[in-house]
C-alpha atoms as a PDB file:
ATOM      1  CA  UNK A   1     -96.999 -88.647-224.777  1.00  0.00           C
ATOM      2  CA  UNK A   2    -100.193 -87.204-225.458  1.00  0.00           C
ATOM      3  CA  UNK A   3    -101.567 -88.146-229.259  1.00  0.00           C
ATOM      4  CA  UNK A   4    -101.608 -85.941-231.936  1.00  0.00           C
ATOM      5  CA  UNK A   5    -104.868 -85.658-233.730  1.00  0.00           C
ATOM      6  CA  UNK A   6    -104.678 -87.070-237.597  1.00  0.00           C
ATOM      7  CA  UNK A   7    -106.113 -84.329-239.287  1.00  0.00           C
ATOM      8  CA  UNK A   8    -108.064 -84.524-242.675  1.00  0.00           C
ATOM      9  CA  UNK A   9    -109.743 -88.449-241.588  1.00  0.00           C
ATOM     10  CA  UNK A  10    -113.361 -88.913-241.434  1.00  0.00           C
ATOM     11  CA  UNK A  11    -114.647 -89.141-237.675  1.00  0.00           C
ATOM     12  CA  UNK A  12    -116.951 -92.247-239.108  1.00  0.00           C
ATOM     13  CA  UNK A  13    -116.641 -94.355-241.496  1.00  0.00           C
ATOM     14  CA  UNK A  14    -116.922 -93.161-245.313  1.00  0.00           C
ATOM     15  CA  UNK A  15    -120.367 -92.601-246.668  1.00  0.00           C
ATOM     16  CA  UNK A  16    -121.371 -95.962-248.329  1.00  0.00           C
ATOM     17  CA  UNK A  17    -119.028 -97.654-246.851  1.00  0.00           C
ATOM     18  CA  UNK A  18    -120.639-101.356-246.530  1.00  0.00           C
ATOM     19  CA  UNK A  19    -118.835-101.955-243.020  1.00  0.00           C
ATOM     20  CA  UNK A  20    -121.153-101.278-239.694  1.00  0.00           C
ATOM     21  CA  UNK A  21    -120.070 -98.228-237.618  1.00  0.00           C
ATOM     22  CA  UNK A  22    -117.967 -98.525-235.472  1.00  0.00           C
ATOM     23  CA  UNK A  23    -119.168 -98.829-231.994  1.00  0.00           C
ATOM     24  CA  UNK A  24    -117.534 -96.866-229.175  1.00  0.00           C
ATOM     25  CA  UNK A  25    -117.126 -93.448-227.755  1.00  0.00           C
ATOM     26  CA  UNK A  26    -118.485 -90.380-230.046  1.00  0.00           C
ATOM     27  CA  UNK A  27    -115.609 -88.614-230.820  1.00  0.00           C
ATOM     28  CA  UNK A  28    -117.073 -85.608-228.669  1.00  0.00           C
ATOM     29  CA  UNK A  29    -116.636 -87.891-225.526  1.00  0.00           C
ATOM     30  CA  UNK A  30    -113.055 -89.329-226.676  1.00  0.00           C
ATOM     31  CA  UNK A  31    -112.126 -85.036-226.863  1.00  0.00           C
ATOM     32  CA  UNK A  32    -113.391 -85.285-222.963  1.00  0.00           C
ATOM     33  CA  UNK A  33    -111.389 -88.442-222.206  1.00  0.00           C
ATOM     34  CA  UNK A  34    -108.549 -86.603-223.644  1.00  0.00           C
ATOM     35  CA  UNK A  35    -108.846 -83.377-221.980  1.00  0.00           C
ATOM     36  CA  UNK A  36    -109.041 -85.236-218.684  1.00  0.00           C
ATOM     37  CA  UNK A  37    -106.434 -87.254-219.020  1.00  0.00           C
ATOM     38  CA  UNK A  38    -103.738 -84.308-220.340  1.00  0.00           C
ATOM     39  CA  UNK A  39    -103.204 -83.008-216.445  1.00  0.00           C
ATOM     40  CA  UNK A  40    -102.079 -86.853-215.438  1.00  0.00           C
ATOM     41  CA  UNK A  41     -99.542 -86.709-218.565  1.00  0.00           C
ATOM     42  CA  UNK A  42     -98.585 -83.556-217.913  1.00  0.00           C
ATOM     43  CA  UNK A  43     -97.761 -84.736-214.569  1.00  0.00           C
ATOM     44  CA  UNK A  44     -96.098 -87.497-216.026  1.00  0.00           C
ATOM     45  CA  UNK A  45     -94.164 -85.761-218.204  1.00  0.00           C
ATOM     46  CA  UNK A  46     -92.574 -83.712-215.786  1.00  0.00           C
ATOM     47  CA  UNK A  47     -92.259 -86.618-212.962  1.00  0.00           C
ATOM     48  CA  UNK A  48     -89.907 -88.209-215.644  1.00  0.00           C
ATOM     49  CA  UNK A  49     -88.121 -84.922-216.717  1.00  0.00           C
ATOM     50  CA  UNK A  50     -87.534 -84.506-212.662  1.00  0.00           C
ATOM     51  CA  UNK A  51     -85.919 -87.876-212.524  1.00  0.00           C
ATOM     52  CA  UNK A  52     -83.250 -87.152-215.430  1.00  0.00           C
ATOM     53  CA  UNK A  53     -82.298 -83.526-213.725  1.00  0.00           C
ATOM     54  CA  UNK A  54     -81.661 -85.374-210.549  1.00  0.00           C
ATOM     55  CA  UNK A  55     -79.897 -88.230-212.378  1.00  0.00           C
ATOM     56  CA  UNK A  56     -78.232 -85.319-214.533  1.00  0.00           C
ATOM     57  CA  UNK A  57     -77.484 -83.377-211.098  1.00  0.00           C
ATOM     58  CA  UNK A  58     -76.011 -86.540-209.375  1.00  0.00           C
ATOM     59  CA  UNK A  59     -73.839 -87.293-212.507  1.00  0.00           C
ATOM     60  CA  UNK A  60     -72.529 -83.544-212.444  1.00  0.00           C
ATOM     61  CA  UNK A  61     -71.967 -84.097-208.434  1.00  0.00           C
ATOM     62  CA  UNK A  62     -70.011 -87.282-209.138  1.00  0.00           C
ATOM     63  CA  UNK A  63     -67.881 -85.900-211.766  1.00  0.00           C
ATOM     64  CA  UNK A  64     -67.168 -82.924-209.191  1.00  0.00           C
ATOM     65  CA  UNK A  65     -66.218 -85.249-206.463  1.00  0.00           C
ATOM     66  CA  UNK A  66     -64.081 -87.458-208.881  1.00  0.00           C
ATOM     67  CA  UNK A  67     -62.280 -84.039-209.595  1.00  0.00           C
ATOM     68  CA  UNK A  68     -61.751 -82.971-206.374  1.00  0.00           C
ATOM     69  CA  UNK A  69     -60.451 -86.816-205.278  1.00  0.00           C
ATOM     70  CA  UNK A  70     -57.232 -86.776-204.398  1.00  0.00           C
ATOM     71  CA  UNK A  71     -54.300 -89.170-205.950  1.00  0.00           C
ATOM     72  CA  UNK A  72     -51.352 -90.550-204.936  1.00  0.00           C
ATOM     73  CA  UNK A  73     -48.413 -88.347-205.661  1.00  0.00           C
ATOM     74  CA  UNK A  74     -45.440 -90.463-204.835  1.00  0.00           C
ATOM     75  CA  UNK A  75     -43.688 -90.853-207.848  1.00  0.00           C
ATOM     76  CA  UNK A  76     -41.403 -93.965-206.227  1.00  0.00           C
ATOM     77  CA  UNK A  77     -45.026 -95.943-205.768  1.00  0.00           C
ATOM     78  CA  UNK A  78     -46.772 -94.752-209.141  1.00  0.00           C
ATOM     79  CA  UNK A  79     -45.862 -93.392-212.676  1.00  0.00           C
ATOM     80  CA  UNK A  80     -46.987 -89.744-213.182  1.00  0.00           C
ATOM     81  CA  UNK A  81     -50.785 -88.406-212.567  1.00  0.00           C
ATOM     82  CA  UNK A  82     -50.373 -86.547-215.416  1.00  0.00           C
ATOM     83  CA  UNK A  83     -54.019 -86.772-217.335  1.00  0.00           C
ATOM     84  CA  UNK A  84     -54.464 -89.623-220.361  1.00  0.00           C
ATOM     85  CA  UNK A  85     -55.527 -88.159-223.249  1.00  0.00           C
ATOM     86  CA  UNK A  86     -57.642 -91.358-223.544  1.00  0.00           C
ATOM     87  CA  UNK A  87     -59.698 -93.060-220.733  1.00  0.00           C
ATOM     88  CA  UNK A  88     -57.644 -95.564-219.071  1.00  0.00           C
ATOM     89  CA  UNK A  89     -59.013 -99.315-219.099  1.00  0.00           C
ATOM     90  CA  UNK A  90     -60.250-100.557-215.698  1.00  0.00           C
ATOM     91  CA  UNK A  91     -57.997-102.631-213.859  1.00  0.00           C
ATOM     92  CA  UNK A  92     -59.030-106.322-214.131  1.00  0.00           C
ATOM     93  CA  UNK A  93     -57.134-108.238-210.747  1.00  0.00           C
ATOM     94  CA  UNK A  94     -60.996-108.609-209.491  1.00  0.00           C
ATOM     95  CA  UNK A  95     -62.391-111.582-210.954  1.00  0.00           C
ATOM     96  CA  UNK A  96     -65.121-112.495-208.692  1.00  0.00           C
ATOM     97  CA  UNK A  97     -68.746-112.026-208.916  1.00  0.00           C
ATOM     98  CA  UNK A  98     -69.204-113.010-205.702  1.00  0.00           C
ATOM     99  CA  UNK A  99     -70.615-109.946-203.593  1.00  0.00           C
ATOM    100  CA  UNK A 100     -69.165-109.174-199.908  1.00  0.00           C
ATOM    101  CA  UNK A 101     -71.788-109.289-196.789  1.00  0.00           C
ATOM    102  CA  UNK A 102     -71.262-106.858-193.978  1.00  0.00           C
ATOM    103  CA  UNK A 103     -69.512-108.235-190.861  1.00  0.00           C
ATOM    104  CA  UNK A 104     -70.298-107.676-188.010  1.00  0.00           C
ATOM    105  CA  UNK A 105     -68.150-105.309-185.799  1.00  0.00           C
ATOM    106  CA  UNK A 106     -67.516-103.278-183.153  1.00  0.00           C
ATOM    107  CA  UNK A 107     -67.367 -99.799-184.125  1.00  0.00           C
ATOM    108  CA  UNK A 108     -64.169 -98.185-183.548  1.00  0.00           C
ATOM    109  CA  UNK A 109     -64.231 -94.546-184.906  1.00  0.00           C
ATOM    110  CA  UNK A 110     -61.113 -92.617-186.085  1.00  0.00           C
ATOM    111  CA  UNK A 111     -63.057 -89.483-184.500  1.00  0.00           C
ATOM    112  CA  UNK A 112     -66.401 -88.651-184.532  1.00  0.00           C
ATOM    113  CA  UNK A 113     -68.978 -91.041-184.573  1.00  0.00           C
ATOM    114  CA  UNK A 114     -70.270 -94.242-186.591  1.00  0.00           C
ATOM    115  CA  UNK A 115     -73.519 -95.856-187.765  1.00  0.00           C
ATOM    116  CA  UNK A 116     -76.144 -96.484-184.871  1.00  0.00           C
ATOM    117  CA  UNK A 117     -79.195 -98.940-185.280  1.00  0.00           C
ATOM    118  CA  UNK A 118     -81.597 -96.008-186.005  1.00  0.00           C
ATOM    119  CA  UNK A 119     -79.589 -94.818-189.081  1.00  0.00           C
ATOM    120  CA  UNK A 120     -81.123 -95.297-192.345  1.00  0.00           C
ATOM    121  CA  UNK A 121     -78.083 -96.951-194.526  1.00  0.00           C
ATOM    122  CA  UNK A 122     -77.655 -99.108-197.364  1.00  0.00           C
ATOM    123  CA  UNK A 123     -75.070-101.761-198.224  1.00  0.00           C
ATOM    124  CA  UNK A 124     -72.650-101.290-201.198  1.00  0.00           C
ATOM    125  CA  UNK A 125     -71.458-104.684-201.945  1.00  0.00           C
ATOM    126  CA  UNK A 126     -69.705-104.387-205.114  1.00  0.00           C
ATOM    127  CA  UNK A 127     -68.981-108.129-207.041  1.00  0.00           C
ATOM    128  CA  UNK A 128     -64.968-108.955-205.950  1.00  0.00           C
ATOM    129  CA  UNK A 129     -64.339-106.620-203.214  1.00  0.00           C
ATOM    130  CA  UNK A 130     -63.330-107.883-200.535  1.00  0.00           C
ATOM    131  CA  UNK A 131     -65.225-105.970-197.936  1.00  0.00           C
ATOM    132  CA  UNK A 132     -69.024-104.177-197.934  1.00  0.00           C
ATOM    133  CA  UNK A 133     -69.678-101.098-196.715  1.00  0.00           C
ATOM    134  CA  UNK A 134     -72.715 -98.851-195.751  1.00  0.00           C
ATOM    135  CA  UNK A 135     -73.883 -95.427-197.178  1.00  0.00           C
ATOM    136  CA  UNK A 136     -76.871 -93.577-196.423  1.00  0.00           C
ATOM    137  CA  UNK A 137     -80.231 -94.337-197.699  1.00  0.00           C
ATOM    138  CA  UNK A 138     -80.654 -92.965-201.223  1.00  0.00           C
ATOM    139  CA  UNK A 139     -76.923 -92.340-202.206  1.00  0.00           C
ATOM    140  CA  UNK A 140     -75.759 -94.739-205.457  1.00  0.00           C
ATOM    141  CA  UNK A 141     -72.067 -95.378-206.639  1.00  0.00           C
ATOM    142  CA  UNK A 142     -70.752 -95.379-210.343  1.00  0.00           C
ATOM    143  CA  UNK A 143     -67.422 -96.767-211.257  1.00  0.00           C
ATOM    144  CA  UNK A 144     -64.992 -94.218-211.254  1.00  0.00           C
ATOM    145  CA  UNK A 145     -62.292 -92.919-213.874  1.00  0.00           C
ATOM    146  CA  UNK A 146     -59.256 -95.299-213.394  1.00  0.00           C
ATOM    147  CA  UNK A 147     -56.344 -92.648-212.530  1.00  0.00           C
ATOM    148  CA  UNK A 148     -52.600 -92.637-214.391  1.00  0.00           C
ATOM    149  CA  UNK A 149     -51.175 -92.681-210.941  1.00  0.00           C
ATOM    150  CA  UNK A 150     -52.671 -95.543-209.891  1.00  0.00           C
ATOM    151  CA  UNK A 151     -53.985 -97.919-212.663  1.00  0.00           C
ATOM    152  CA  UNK A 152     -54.525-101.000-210.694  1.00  0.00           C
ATOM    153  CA  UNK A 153     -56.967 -99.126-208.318  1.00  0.00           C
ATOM    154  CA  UNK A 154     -60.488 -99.764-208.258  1.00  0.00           C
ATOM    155  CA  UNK A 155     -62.306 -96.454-207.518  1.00  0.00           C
ATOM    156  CA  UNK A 156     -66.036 -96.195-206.917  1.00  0.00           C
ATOM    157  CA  UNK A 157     -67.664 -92.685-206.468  1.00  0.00           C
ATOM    158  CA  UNK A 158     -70.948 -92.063-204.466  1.00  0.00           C
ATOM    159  CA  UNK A 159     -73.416 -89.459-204.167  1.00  0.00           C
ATOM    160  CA  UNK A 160     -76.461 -88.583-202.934  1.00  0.00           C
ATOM    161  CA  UNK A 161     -78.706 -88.992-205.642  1.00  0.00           C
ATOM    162  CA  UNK A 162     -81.915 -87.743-203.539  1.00  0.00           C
ATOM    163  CA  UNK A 163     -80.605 -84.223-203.333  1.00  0.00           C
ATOM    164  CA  UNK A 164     -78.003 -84.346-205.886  1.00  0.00           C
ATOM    165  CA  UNK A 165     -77.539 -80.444-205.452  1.00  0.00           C
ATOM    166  CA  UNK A 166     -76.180 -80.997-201.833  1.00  0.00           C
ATOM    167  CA  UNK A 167     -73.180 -81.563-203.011  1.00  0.00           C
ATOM    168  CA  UNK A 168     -72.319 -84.868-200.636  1.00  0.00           C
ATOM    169  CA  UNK A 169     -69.997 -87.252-202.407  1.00  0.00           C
ATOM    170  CA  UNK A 170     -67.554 -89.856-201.373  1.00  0.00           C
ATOM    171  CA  UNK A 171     -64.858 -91.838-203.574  1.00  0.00           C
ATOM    172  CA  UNK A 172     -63.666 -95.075-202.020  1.00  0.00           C
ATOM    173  CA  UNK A 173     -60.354 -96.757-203.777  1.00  0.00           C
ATOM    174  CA  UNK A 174     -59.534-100.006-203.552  1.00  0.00           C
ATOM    175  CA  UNK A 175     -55.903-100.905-204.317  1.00  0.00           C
ATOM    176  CA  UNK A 176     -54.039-104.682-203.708  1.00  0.00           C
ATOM    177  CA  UNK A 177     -50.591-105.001-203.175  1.00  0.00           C
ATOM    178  CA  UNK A 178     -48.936-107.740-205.365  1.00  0.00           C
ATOM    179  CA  UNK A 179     -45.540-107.950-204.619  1.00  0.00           C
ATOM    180  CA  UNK A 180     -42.779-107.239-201.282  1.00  0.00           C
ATOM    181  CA  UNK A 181     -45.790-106.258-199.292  1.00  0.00           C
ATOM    182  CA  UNK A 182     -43.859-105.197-196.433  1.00  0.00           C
ATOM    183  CA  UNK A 183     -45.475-102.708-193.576  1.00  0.00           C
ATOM    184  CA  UNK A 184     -43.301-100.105-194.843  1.00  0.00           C
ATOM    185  CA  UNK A 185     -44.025-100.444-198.086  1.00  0.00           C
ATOM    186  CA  UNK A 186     -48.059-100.286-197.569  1.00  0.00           C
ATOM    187  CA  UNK A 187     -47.040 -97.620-195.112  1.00  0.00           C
ATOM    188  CA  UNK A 188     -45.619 -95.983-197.764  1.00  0.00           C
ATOM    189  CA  UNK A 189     -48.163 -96.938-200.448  1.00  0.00           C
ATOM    190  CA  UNK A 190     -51.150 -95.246-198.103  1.00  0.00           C
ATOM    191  CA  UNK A 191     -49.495 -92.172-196.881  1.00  0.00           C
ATOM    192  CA  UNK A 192     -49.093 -91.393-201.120  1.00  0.00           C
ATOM    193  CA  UNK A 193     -52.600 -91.108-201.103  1.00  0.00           C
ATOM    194  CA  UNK A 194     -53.274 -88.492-198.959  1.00  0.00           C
ATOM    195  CA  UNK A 195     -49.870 -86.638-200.076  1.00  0.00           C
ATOM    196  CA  UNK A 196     -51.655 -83.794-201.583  1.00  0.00           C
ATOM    197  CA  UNK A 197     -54.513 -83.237-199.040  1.00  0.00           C
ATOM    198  CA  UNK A 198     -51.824 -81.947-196.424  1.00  0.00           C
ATOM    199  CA  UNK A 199     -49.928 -83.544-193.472  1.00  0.00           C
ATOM    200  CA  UNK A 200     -51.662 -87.226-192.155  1.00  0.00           C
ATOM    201  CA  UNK A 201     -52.384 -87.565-188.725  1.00  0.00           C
ATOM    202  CA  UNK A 202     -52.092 -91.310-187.637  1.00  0.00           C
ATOM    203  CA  UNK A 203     -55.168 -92.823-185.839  1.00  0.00           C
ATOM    204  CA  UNK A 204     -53.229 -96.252-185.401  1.00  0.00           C
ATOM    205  CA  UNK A 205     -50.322 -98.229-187.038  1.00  0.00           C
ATOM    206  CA  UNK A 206     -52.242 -98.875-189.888  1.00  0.00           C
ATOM    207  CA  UNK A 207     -55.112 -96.009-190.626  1.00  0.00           C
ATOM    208  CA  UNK A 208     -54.084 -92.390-191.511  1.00  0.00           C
ATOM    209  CA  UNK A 209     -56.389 -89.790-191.969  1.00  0.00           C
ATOM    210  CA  UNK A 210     -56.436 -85.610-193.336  1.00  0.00           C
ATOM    211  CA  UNK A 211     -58.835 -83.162-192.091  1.00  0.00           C
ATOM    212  CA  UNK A 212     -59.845 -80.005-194.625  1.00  0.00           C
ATOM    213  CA  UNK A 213     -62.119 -78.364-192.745  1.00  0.00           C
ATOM    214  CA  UNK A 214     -63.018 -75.953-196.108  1.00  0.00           C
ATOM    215  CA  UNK A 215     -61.533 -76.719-199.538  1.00  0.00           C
ATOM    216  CA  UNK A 216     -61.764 -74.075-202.209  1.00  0.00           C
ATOM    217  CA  UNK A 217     -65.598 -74.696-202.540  1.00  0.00           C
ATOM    218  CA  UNK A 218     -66.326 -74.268-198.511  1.00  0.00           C
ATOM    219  CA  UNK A 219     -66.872 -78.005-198.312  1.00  0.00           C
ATOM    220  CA  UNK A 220     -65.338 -79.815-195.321  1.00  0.00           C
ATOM    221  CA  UNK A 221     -63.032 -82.978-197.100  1.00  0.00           C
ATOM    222  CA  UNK A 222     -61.719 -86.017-195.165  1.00  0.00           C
ATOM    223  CA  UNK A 223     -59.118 -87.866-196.445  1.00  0.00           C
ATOM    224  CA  UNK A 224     -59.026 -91.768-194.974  1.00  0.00           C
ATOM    225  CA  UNK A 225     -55.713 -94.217-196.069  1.00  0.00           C
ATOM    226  CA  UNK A 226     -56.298 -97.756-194.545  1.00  0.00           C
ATOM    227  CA  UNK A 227     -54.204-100.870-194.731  1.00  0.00           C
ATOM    228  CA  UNK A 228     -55.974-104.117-193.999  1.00  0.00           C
ATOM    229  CA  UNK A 229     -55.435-108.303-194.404  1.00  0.00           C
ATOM    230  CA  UNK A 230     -58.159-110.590-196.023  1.00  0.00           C
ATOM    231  CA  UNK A 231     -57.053-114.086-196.468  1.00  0.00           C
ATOM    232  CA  UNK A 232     -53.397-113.922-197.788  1.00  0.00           C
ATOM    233  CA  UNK A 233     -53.758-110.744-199.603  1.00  0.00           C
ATOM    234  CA  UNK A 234     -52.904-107.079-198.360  1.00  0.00           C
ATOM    235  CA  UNK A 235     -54.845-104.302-199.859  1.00  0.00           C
ATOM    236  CA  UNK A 236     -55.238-100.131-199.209  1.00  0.00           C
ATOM    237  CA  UNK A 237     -58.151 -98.780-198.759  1.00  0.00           C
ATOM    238  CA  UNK A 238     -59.094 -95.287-199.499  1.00  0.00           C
ATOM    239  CA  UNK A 239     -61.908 -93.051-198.961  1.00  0.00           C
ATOM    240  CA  UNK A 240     -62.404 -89.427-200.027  1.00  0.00           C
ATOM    241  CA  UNK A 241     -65.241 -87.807-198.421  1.00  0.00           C
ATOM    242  CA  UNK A 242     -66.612 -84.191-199.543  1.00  0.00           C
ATOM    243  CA  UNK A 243     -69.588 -82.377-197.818  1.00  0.00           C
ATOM    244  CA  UNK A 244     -71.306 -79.019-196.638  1.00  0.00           C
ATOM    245  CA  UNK A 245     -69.817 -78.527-192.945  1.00  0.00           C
ATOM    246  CA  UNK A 246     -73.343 -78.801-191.720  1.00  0.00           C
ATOM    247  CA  UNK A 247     -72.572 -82.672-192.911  1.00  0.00           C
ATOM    248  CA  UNK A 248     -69.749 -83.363-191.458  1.00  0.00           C
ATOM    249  CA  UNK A 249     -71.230 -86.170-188.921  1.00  0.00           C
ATOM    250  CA  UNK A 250     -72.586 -88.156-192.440  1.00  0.00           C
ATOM    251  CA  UNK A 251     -69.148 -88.134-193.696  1.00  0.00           C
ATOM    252  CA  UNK A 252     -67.254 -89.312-190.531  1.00  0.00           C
ATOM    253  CA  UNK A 253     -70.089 -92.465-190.066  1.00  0.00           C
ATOM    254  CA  UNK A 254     -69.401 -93.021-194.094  1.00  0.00           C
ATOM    255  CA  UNK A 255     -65.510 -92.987-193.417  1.00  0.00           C
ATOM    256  CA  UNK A 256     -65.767 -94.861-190.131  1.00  0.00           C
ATOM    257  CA  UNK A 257     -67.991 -97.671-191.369  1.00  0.00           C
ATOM    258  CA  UNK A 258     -65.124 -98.065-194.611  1.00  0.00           C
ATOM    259  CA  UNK A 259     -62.308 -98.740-192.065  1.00  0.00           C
ATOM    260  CA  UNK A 260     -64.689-100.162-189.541  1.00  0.00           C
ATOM    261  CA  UNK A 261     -65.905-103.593-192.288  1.00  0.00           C
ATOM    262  CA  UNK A 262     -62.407-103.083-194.066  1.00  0.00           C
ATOM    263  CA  UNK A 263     -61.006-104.728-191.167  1.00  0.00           C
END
């Protein structure tokens, strides 16, 4: 902030005054000093008002994303996706801190191609989850609105926050099953997810996938369902990616490497 000047003050000390001057700059040198140093807070200035557009921008392109997300639609496995007039409270079945490490894998692509050692990623490990995966350097996740049709699924959204106006977002879900967690029934449980992005294709007996190749906003959209063991505990994964077709190889490594450390 550069200072405002106090007008109507002496520049010395009062006439009579019984204290010594002050010793220091003359206030002609101090208007120098200032001068000189306006460019540097005028660059700082707008270095921080940068940062909050981009943090603005990425907000605005994870609020898209979470929009464009699709839910399940099976009204057998959840209770209508009607909106909540009132944000609904985060589910609470993770309770520990404890953050997940990458494993190490073999890559095994749905289609496409996955992370190679020259790739630029880093690790979201959120606290509980039973898996980490990678994103690409500079993207950041928030949690995500907790949906009406699926209130005991964790949902994390991620953008790119160093060129928030790309418009590159993912949404990853995280869902347990608690009770008669049969194969059909996580069968069932994943295929609701991608109900309303069109008709799954099956990459194996437990990973289903939906290609948009352009959604209503020319962005190419890939739908992911996964069902996967850790421990004694089955759980549904689900990721949501939305990019510029020009992207599309960033969003299959980002969907890959989900279903790849999933497991």
């Amino acid at each position: 902030m550069i200072p405002t000047p106090h007008t109507g003050l002496p520049l010395g000390p009062p006439t009579g005054s019984s204290r010594p001057p002050v010793r220091g700059p003359r206030p002609l040198v101090l208007l120098w000093v200032l001068l000189g140093a306006m460019p540097l807070l005028i660059a700082i200035g707008y270095a921080g008002g940068v940062s909050l557009a981009r943090n603005a921008n990425a907000r605005d392109a994870a609020r898209a994303a979470e929009r464009a997300a699709h839910a399940p639609t099976s009204a057998a496995l959840a209770p209508s996706s009607s909106p909540s007039p009132v944000p609904l409270p985060a589910p609470t079945w993770i309770t520990s801190t404890r953050a997940p490490a990458l494993r190490t894998v073999t890559a095994k692509p749905i289609f496409g191609t996955a992370y190679v050692a020259r790739d630029t990623t880093s690790t979201a490990a959120f606290p509980g989850w039973p898996f980490a995966f990678r994103l690409p350097f500079g993207w950041n996740c928030v949690d995500g609105a907790t949906l009406a049709a699926a209130p005991q699924a964790y949902r994390k959204v991620c953008v790119d926050e160093q060129a928030p106006d790309s418009r590159r977002a993912a949404v990853v879900s995280l869902l347990r099953c608690e009770k008669d967690c049969t194969a059909s029934r996580l069968r069932a449980t994943a295929l609701s997810w991608l109900a309303s992005a069109g008709t799954p294709e099956r990459h194996d007996a437990r990973t289903w996938y939906v290609v948009t190749p352009k959604d209503g906003d020319g962005l190419w959209v890939m739908d992911v369902a996964h069902v996967f063991t850790r421990g004694l505990r089955d759980y549904v994964a689900v990721v949501f990616v939305r990019v510029p077709p020009e992207d599309r190889e960033l969003a299959l490594k980002i969907a890959n490497d989900v279903v790849g450390q999933a497991g």
